[in-house]
Protein backbone atom coordinates (compact mmCIF):
# COMPACT_ATOMS: atom_id res chain seq x y z
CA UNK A 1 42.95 120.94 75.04
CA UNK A 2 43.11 118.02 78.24
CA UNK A 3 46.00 116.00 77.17
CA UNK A 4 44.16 112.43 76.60
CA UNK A 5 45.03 109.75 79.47
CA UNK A 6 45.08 106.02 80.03
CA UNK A 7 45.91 102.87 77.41
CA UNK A 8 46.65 103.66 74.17
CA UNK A 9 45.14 101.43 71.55
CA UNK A 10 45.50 101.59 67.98
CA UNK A 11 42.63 100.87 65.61
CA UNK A 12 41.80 100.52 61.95
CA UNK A 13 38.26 102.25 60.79
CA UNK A 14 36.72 101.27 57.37
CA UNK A 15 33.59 102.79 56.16
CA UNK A 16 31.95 105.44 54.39
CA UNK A 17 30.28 109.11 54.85
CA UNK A 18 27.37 110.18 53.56
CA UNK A 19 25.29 113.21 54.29
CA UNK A 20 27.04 113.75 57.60
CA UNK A 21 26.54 110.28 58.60
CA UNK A 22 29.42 107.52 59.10
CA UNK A 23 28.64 104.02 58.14
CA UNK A 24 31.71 101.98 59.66
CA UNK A 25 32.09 98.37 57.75
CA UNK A 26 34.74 97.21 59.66
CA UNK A 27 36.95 97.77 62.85
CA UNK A 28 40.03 96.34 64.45
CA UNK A 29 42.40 97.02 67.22
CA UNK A 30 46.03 95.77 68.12
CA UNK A 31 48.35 94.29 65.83
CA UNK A 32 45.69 93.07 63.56
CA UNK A 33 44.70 96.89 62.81
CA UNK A 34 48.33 97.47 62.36
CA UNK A 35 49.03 94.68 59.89
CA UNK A 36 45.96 95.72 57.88
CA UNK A 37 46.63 99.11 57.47
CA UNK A 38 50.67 99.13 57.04
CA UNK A 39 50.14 95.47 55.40
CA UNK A 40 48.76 97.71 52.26
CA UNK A 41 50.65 101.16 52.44
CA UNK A 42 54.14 98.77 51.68
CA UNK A 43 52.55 96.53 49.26
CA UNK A 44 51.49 100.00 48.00
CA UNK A 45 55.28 101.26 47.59
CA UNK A 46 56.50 98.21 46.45
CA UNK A 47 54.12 98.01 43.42
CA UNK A 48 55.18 102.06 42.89
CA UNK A 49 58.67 101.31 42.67
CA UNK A 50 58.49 98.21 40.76
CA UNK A 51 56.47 100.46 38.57
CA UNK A 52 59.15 103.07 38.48
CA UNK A 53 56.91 105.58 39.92
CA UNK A 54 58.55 107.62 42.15
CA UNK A 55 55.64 109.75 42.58
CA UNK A 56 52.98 107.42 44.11
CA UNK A 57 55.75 106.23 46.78
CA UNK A 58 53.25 106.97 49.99
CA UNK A 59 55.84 109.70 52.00
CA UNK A 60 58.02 111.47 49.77
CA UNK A 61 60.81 111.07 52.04
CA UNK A 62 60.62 107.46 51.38
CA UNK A 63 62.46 108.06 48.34
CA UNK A 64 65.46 110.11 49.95
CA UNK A 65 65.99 107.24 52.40
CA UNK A 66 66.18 104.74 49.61
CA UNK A 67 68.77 106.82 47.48
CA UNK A 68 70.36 107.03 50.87
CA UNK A 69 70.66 102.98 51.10
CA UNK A 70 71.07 102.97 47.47
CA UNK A 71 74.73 105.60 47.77
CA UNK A 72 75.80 103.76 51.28
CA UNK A 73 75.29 100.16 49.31
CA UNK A 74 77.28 100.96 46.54
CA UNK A 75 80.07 102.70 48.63
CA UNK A 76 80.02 99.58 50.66
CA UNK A 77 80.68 97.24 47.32
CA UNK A 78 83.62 99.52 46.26
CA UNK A 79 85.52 97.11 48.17
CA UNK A 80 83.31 94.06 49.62
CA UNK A 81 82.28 91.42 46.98
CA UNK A 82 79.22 90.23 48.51
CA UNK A 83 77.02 92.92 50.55
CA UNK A 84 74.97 92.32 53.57
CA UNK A 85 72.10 94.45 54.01
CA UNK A 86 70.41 94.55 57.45
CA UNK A 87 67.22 96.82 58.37
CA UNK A 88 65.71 97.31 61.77
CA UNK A 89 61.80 98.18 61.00
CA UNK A 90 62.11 96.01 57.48
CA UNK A 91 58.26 95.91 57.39
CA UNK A 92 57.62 93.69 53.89
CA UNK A 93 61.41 94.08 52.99
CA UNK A 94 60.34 96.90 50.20
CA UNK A 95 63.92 98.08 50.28
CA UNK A 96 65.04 95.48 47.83
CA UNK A 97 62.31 96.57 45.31
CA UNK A 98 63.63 100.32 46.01
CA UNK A 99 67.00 99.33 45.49
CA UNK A 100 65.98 97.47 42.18
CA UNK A 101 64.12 100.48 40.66
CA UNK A 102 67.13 102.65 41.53
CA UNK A 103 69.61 100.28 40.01
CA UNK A 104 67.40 100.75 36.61
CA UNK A 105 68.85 104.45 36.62
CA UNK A 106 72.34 103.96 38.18
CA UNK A 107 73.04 99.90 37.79
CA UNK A 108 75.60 99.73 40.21
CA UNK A 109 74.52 96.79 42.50
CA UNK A 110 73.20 93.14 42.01
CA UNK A 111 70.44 92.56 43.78
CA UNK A 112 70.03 89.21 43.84
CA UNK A 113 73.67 88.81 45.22
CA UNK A 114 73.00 90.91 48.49
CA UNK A 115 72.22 89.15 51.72
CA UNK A 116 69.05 90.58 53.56
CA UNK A 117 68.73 90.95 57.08
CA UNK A 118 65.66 92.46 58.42
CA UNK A 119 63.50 92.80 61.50
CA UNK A 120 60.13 93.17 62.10
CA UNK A 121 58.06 92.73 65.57
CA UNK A 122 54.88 91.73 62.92
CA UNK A 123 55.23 88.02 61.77
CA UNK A 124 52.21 88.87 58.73
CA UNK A 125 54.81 91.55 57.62
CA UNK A 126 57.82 89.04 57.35
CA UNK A 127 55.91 86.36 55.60
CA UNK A 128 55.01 89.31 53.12
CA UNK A 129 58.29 89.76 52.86
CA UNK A 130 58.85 86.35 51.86
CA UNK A 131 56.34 85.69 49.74
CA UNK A 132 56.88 88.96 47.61
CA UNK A 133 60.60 88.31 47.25
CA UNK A 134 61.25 84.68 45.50
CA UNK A 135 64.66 84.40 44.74
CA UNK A 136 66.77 86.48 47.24
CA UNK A 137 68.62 85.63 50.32
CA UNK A 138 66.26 86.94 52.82
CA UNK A 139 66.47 86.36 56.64
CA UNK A 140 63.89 87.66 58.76
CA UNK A 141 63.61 87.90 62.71
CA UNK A 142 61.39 89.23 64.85
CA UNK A 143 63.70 90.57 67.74
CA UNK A 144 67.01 93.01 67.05
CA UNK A 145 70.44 91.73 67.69
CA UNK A 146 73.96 92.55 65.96
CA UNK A 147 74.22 91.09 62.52
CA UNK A 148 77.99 91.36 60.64
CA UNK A 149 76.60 93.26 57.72
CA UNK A 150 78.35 96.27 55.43
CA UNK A 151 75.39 98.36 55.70
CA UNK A 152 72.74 98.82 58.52
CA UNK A 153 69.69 100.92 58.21
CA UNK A 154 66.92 102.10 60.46
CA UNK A 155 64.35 105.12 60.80
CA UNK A 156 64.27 106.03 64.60
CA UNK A 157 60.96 104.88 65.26
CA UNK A 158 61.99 101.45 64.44
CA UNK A 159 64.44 101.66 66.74
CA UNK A 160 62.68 103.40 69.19
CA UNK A 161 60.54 100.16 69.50
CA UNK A 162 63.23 97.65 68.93
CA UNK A 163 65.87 98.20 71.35
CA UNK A 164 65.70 99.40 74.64
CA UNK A 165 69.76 99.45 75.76
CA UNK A 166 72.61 101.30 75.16
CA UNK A 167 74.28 97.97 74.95
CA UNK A 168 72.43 96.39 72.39
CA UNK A 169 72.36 99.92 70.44
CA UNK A 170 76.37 100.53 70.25
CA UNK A 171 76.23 96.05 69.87
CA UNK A 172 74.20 96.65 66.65
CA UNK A 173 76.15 99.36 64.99
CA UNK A 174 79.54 98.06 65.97
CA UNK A 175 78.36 94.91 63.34
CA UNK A 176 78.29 97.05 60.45
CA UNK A 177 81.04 98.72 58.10
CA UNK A 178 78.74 101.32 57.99
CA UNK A 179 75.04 102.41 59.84
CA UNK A 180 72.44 104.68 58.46
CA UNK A 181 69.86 106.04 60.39
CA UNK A 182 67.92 108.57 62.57
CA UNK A 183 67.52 108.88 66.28
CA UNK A 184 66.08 110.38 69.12
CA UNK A 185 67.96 110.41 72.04
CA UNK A 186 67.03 111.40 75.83
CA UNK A 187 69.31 114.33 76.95
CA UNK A 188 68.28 112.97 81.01
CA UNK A 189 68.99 109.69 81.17
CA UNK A 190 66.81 106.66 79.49
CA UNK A 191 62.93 107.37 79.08
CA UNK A 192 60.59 104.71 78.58
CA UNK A 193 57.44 105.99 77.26
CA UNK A 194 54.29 104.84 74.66
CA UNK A 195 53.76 106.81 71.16
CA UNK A 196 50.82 106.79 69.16
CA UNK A 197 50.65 103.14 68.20
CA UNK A 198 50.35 101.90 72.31
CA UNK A 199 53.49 99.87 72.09
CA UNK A 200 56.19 101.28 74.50
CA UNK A 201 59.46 102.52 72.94
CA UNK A 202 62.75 103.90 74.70
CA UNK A 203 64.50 106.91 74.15
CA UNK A 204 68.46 105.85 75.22
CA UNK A 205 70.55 108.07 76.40
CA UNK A 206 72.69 110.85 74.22
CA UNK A 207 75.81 110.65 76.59
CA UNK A 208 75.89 107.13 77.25
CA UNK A 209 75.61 105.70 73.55
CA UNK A 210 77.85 108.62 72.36
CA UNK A 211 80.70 107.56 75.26
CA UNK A 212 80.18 103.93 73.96
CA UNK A 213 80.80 104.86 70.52
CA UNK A 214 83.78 106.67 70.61
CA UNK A 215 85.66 104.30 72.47
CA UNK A 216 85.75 102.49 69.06
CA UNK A 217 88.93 102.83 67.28
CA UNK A 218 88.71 103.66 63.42
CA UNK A 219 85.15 104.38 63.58
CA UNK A 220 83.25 107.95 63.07
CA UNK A 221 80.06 109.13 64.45
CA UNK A 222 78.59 111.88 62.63
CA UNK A 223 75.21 113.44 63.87
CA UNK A 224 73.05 116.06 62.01
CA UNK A 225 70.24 117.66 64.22
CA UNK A 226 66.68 118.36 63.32
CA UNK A 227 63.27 118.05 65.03
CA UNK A 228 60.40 115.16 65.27
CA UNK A 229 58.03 117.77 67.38
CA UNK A 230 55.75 114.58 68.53
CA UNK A 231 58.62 112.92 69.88
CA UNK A 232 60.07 116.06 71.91
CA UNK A 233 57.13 115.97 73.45
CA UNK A 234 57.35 115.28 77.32
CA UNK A 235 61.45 115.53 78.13
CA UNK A 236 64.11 116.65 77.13
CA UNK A 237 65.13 114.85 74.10
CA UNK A 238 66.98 115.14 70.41
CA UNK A 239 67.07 113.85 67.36
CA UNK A 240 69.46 113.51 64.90
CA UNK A 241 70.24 111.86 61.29
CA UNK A 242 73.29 109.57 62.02
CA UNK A 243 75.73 108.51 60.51
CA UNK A 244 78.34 105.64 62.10
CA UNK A 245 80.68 103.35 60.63
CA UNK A 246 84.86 103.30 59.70
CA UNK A 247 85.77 106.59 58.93
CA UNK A 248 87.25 106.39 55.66
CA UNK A 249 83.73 104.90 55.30
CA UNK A 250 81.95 107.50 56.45
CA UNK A 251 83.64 110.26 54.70
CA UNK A 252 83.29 108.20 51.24
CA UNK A 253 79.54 107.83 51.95
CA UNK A 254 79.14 111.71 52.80
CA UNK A 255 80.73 113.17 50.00
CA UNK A 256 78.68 110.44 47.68
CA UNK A 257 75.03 110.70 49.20
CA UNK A 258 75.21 114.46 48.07
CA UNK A 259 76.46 113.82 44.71
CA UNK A 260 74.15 111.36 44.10
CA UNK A 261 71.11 113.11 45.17
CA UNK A 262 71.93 116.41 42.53
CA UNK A 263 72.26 113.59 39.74
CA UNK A 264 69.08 112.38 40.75
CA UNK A 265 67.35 115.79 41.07
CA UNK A 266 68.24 115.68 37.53
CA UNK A 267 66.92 112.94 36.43
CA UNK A 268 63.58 112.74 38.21
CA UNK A 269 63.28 116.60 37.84
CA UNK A 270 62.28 117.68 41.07
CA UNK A 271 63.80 117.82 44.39
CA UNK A 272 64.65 115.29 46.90
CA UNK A 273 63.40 115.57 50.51
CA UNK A 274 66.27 116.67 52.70
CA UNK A 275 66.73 116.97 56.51
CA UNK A 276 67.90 120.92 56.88
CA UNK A 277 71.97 121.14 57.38
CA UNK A 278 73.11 123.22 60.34
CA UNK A 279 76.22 124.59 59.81
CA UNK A 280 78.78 121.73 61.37
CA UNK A 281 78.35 117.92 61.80
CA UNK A 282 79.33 116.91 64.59
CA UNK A 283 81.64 114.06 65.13
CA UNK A 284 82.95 111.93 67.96
């Protein structure tokens, strides 16, 4: 098949089939399709895990990466007695209503005593946020920038959107105590490219942020390969589940995260979603 050419626009169909025929109700393109559509998929997970119910959260991989912030959270308040939480790609802040049905099984944290940074490019989405979350200490932008927090968290698309520096990248993570997240990096210098929602994203650049990085005494980098195939698409590129953050941090985190998730396959009696393990992290 032609690869497809020219502006990318997302939309937002709503209708109905029948006999063969499609009725359409309703269209929209841009940012308003966008808002619709991932407006109700989070307000769908946060009703499932203020529910408790695992098993309606929309990607099951959702959960892992919420027992993931869940572990690195409660590592962080070993020795911190306030937390601050900060998410690039916060969408309607559903983390702290993750957090909360996780603390139900393990009640380790406070909730209401954690600071919340997040980020979102969608102004709807933050006022979501806001009005779904009375009572906590939320504070919402719509651009990234380096927050002090104990804990920073972000799936790769987010940042794939959000940041398009090595700077501001290594800026961002050298904030936190400790950074969760997954990446794709370009293995020929910076590519600037548009993915399926039309909005143009950068892939940074493997040596350069890694070079950054190390230069940072008492701090660990620890990345764990796999594959995105739509994003290796067109270059030569890599992504990897990172970890970053002071090393005894790090290490702490590690060794907990797996612990945590065999209790947990316990309790909720079947697996948790888990990026494949090569044989080594790597470390810089």
């Amino acid at each position: 098949m032609k690869p497809a050419t020219g502006i990318v626009t997302t939309y937002l169909d709503f209708g109905m089939t029948q006999g063969g025929r499609r009725t359409s109700y309703d269209y929209r393109e841009g940012q308003n399709a966008y808002d619709l559509f991932m407006g109700a998929r989070y307000l769908h997970d946060l009703i499932a895990y203020r529910a408790g119910d695992l098993d309606a959260v929309f990607h099951p991989e959702d959960v892992r990466d919420q027992l993931r912030k869940y572990t690195a959270l409660a590592v962080c308040g070993e020795d911190a007695r306030t937390l601050t939480y900060y998410e690039i790609g916060s969408s309607v802040m559903g983390v702290i209503d993750a957090i909360n049905c996780l603390n139900a099984r393990f009640g380790e944290l406070d909730p209401r005593r954690i600071v919340w940074h997040g980020v979102d490019n969608s102004s709807f989405m933050n006022a979501m946020a806001q009005y779904t979350h009375e009572g906590y200490d939320i504070r919402l932008t719509t651009a990234a920038r380096p927050v002090e927090c104990d804990l920073f968290f972000a799936k790769g698309v987010s940042l794939l959107y959000a940041i398009d520096t090595a700077a501001l990248f290594c800026d961002v993570l050298a904030s936190s105590r400790l950074s969760v997240f997954d990446y794709t990096f370009s293995l020929d210098g910076g590519i600037s490219d548009v993915v399926g929602t039309g909005l143009p994203v950068t892939f940074l650049n493997l040596d350069e942020c890694r070079q950054r990085l190390s230069g940072m005494p008492g701090r660990t980098l620890r990345l764990e390969p796999y594959t995105i195939k739509t994003y290796h698409q067109g270059g030569a590129k890599v992504t990897y589940d990172c970890v970053f953050g002071d090393t005894a941090l790090v290490d702490r985190y590690l060794a907990a995260v797996e612990e945590r998730s065999r209790r947990f396959e316990e309790q909720w009696q079947r697996p948790v979603l888990r990026t494949p393990r090569s044989p080594a992290l790597a470390s810089v």
